[in-house]
C-alpha atoms as a PDB file:
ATOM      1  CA  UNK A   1       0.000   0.000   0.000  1.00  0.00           C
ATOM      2  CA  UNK A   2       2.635   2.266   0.641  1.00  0.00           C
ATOM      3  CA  UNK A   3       4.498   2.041  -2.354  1.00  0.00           C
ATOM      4  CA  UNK A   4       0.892   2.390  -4.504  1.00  0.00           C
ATOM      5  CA  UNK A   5       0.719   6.037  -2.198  1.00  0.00           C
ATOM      6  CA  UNK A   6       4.495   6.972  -2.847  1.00  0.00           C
ATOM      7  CA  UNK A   7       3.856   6.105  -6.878  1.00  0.00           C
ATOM      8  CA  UNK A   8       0.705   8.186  -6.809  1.00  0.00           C
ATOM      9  CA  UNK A   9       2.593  11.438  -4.824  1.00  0.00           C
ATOM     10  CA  UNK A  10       5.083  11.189  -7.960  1.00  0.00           C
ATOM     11  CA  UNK A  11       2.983  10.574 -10.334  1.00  0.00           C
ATOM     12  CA  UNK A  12       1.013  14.147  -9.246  1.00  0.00           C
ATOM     13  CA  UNK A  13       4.232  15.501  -9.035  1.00  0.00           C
ATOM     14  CA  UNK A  14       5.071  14.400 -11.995  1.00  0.00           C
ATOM     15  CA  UNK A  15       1.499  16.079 -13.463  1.00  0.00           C
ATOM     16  CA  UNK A  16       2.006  19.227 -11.566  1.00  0.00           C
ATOM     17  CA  UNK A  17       5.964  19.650 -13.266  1.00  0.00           C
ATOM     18  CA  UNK A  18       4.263  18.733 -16.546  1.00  0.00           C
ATOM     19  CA  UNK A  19       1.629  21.355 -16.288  1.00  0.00           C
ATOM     20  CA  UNK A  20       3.441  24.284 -14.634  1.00  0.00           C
ATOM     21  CA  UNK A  21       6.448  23.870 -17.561  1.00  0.00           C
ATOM     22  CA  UNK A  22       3.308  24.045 -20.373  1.00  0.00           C
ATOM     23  CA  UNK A  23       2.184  27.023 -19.264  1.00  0.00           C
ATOM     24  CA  UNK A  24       5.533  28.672 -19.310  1.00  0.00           C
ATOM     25  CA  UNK A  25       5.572  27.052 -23.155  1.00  0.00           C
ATOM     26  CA  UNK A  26       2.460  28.715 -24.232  1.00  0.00           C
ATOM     27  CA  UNK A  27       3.366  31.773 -22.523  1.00  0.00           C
ATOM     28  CA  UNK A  28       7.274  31.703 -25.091  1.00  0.00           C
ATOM     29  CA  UNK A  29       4.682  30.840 -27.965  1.00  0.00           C
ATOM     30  CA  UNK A  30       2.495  33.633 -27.736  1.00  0.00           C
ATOM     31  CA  UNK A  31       5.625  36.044 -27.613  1.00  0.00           C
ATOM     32  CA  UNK A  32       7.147  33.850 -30.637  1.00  0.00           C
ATOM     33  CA  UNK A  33       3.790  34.235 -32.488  1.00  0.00           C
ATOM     34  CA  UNK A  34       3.683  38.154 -31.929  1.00  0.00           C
ATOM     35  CA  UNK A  35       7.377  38.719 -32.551  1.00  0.00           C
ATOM     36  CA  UNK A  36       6.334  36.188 -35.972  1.00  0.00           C
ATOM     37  CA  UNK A  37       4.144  38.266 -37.346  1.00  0.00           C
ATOM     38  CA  UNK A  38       6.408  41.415 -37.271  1.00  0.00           C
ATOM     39  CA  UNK A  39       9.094  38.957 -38.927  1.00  0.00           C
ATOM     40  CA  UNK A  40       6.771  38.203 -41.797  1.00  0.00           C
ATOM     41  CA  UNK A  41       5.997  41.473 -42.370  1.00  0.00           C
ATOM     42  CA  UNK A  42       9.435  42.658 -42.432  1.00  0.00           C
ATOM     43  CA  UNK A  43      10.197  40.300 -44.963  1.00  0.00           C
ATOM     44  CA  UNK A  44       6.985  41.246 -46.912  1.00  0.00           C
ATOM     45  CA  UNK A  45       7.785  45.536 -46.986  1.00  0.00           C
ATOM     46  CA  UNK A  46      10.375  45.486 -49.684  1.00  0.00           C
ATOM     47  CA  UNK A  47       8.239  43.127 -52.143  1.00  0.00           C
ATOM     48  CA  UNK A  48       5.129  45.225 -51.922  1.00  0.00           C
ATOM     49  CA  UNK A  49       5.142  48.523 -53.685  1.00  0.00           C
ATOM     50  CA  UNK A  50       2.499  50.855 -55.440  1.00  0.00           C
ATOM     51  CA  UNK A  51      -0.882  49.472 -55.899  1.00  0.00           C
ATOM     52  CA  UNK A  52      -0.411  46.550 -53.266  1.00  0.00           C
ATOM     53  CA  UNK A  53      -2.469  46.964 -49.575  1.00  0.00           C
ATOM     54  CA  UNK A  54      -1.354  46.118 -46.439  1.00  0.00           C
ATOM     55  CA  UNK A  55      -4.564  45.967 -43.928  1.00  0.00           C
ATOM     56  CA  UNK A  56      -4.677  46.037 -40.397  1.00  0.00           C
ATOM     57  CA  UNK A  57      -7.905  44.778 -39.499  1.00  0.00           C
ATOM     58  CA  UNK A  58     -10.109  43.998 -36.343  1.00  0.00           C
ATOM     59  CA  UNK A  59     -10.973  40.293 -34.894  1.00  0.00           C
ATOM     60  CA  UNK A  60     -14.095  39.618 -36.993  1.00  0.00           C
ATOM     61  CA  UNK A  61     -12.794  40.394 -40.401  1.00  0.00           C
ATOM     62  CA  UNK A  62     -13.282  37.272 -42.646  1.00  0.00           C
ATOM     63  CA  UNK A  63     -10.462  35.260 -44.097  1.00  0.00           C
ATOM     64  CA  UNK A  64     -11.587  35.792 -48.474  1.00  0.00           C
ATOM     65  CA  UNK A  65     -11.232  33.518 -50.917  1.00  0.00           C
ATOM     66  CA  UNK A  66      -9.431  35.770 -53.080  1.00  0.00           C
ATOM     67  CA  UNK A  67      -6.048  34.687 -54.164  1.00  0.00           C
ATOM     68  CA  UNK A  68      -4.428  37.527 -54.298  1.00  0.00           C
ATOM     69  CA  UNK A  69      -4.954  37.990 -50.159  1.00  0.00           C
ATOM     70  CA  UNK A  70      -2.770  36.564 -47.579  1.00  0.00           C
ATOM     71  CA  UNK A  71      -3.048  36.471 -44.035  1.00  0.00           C
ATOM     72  CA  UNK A  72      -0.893  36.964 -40.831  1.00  0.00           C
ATOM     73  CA  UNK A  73      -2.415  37.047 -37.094  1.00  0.00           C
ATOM     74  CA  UNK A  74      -0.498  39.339 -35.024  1.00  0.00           C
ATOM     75  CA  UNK A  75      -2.350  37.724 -31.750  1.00  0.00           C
ATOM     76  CA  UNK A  76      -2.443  41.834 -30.408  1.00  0.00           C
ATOM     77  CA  UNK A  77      -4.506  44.570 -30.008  1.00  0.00           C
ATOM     78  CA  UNK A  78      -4.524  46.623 -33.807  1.00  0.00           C
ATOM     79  CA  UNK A  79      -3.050  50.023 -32.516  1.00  0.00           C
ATOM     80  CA  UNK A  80      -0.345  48.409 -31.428  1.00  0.00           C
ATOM     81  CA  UNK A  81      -0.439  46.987 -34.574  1.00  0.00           C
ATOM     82  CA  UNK A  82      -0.937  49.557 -36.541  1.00  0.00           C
ATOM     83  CA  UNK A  83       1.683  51.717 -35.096  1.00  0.00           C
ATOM     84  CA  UNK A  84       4.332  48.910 -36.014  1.00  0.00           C
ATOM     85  CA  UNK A  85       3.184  48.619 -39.591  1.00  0.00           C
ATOM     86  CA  UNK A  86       2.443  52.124 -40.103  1.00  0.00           C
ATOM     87  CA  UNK A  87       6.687  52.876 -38.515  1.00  0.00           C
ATOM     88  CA  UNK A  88       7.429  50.249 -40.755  1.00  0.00           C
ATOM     89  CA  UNK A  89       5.899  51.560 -43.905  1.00  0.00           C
ATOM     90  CA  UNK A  90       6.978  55.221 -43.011  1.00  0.00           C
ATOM     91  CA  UNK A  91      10.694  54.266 -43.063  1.00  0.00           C
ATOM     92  CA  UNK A  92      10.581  52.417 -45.908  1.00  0.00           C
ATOM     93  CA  UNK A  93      12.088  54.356 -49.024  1.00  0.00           C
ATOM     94  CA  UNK A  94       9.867  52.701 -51.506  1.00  0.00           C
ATOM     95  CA  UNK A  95       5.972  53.412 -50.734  1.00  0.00           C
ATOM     96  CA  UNK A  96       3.843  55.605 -48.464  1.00  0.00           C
ATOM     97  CA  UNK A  97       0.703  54.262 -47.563  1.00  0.00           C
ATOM     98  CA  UNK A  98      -3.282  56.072 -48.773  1.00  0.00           C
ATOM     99  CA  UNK A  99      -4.906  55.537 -45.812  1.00  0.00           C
ATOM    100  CA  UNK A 100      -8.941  54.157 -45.421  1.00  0.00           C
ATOM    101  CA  UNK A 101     -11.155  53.960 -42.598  1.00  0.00           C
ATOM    102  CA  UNK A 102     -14.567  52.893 -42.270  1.00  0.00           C
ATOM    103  CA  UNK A 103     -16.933  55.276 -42.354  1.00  0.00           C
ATOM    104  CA  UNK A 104     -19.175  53.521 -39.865  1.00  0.00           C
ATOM    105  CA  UNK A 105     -16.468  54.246 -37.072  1.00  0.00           C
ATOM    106  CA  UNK A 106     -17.331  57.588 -37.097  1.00  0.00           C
ATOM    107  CA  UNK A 107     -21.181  56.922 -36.058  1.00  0.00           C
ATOM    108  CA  UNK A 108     -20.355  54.480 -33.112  1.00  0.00           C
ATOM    109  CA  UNK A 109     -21.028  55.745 -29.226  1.00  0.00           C
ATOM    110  CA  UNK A 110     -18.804  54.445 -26.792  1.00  0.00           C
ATOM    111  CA  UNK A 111     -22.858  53.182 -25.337  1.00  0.00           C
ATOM    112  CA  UNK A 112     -22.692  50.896 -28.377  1.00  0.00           C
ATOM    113  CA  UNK A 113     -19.293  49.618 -28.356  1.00  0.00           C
ATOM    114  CA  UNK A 114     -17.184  50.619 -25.181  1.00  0.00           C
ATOM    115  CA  UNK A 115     -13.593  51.775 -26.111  1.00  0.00           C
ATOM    116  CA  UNK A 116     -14.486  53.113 -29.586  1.00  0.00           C
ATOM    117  CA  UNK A 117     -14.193  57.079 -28.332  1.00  0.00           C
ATOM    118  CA  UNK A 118     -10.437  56.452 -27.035  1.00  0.00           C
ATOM    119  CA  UNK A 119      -9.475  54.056 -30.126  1.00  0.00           C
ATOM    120  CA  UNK A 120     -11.014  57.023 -32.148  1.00  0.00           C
ATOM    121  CA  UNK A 121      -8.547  59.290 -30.236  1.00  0.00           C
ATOM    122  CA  UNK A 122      -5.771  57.143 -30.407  1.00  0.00           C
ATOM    123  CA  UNK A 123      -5.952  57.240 -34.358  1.00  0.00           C
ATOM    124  CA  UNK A 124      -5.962  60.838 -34.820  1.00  0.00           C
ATOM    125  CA  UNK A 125      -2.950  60.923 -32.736  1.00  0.00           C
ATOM    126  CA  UNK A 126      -0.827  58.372 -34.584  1.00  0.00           C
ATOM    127  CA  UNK A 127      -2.333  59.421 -38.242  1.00  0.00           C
ATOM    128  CA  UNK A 128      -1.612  63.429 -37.549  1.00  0.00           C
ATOM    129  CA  UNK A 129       0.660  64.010 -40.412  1.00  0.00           C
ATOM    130  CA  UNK A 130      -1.248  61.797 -42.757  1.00  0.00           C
ATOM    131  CA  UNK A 131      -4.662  62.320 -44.713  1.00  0.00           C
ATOM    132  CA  UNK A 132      -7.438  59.806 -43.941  1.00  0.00           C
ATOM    133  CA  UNK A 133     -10.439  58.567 -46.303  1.00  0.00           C
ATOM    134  CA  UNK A 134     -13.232  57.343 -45.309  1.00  0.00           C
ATOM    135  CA  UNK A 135     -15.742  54.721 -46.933  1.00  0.00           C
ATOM    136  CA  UNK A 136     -18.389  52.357 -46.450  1.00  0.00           C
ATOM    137  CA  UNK A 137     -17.629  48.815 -45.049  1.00  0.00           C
ATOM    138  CA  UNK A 138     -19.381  47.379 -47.855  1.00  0.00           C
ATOM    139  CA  UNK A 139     -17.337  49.590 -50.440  1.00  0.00           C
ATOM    140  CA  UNK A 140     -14.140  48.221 -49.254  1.00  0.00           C
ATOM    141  CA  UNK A 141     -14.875  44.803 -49.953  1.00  0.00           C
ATOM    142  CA  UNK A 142     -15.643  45.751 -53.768  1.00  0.00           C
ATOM    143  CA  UNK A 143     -12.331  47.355 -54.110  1.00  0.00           C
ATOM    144  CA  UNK A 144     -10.854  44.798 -52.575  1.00  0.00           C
ATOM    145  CA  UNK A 145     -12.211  41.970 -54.330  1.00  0.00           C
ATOM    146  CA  UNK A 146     -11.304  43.859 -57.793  1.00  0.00           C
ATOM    147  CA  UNK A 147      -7.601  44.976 -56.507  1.00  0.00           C
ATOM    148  CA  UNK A 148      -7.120  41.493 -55.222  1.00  0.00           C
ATOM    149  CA  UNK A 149      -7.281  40.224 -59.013  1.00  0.00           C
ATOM    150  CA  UNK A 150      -4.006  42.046 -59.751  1.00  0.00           C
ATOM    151  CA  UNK A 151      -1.858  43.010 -56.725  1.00  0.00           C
ATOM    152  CA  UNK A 152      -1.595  41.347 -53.359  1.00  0.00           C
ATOM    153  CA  UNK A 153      -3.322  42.463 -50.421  1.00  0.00           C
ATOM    154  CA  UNK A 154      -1.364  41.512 -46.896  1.00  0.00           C
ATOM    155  CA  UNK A 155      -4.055  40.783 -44.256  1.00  0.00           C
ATOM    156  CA  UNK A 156      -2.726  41.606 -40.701  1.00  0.00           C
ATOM    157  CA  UNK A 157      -5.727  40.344 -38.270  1.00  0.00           C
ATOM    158  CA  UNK A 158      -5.934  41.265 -34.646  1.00  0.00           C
ATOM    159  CA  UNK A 159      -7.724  40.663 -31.487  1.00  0.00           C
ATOM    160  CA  UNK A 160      -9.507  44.494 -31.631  1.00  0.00           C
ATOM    161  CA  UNK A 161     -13.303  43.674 -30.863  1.00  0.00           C
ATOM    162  CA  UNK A 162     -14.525  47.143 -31.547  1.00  0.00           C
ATOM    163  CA  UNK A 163     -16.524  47.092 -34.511  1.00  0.00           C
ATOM    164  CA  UNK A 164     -15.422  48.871 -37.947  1.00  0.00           C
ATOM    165  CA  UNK A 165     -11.728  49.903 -36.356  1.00  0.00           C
ATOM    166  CA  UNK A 166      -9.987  48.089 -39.246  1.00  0.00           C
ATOM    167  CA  UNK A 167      -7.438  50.249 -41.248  1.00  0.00           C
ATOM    168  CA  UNK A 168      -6.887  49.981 -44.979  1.00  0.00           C
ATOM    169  CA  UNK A 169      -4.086  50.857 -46.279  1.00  0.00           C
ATOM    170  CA  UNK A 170      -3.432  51.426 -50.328  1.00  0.00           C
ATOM    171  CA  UNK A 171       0.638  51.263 -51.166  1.00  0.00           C
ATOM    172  CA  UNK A 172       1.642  54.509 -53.608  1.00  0.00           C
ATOM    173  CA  UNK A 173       4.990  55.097 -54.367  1.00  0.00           C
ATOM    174  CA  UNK A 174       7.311  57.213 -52.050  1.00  0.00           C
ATOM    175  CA  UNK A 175       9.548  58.863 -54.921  1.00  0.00           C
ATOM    176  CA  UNK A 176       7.236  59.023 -58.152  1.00  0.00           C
ATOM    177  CA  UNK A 177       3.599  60.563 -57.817  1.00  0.00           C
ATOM    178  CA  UNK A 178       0.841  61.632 -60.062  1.00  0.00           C
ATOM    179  CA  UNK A 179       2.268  65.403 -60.987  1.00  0.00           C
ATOM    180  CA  UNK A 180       5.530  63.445 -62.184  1.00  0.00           C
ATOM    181  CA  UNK A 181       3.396  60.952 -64.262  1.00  0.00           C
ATOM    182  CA  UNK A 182       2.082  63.660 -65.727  1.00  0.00           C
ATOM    183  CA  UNK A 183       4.596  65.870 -66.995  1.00  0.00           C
ATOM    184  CA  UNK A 184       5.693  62.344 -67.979  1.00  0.00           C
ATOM    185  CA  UNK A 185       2.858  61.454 -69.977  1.00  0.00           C
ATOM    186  CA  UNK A 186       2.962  65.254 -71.447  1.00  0.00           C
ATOM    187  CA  UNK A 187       6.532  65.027 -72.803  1.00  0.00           C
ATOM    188  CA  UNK A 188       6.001  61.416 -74.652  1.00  0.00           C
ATOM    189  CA  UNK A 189       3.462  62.984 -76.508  1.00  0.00           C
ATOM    190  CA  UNK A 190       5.586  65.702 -78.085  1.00  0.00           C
END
């Protein structure tokens, strides 16, 4: 009997080491799948250029069947998020983002979704140099779908649970823009 009580008091032991050393693994993997995502988009930047979108988008967004679309979960909050992408894309020498909110955002009460006021607040703050569009939800799934077709659209999903806060972002080019393609366009036709 003894021996069957001194094999059990290991064996929980045993359970207890086994458990506490899992959670310590899950709590590595969840840094290793946020520092991840910041890898893959690293590695992404310099191949996407004018016409490609990078999108920063909330928990609910659905995965598309579009080819042209590919995914990465950044298992965070999307200012955070955002920030990193938008620091990223900044300091890249290549493109400069057109930025896209939903126009919905601007209707929601903190009553209706708590949070939405400061998140609102928080925006302003990190987009102050930088013009914002707005559109309807639905509209950006049309553009989408038809700009999917051609160039790829990087999907960066979050864990934001505040409706409409996703962030669209349309890649132009940081050293060629539209006054340039003009006078371009003007001198090939002389």
């Amino acid at each position: 009997m003894k021996v069957k009580k001194i094999n059990s008091i290991i064996y929980c032991a045993l359970l207890v080491l086994v458990a506490c050393n899992t959670s310590k693994n899950d709590a590595s993997k969840l840094t290793a799948t946020q520092q991840n995502w910041k890898y893959q988009f690293d590695k992404k930047l310099p191949l996407l250029g004018h016409r490609n979108w990078i999108l920063i988008v909330d928990k609910a967004f659905p995965e598309q069947n579009a080819a042209g679309m590919e995914y990465v979960n950044s298992d965070e909050k999307l200012l955070p998020t955002l920030e990193y992408v938008l620091g990223e894309i900044n300091k890249s020498s290549h493109v400069k983002p057109i930025i896209y909110q939903d126009k919905e955002l601007n209707y929601i009460t903190d009553v209706q979704s708590k949070g939405v006021k400061q998140f609102t607040e928080a925006t302003k703050k990190l987009f102050t140099h930088q013009q914002v569009q707005t559109m309807l939800h639905d509209s950006v799934f049309m553009k989408l779908d038809k700009e999917a077709k051609l160039f790829k659209v990087l999907v960066i999903k979050t864990n934001e649970t505040i409706p409409y806060t996703s962030v669209f972002m349309q890649l132009d080019c940081t050293y060629w823009n539209a006054e340039k393609e003009n006078q371009l366009r003007l001198q090939m036709k002389n």
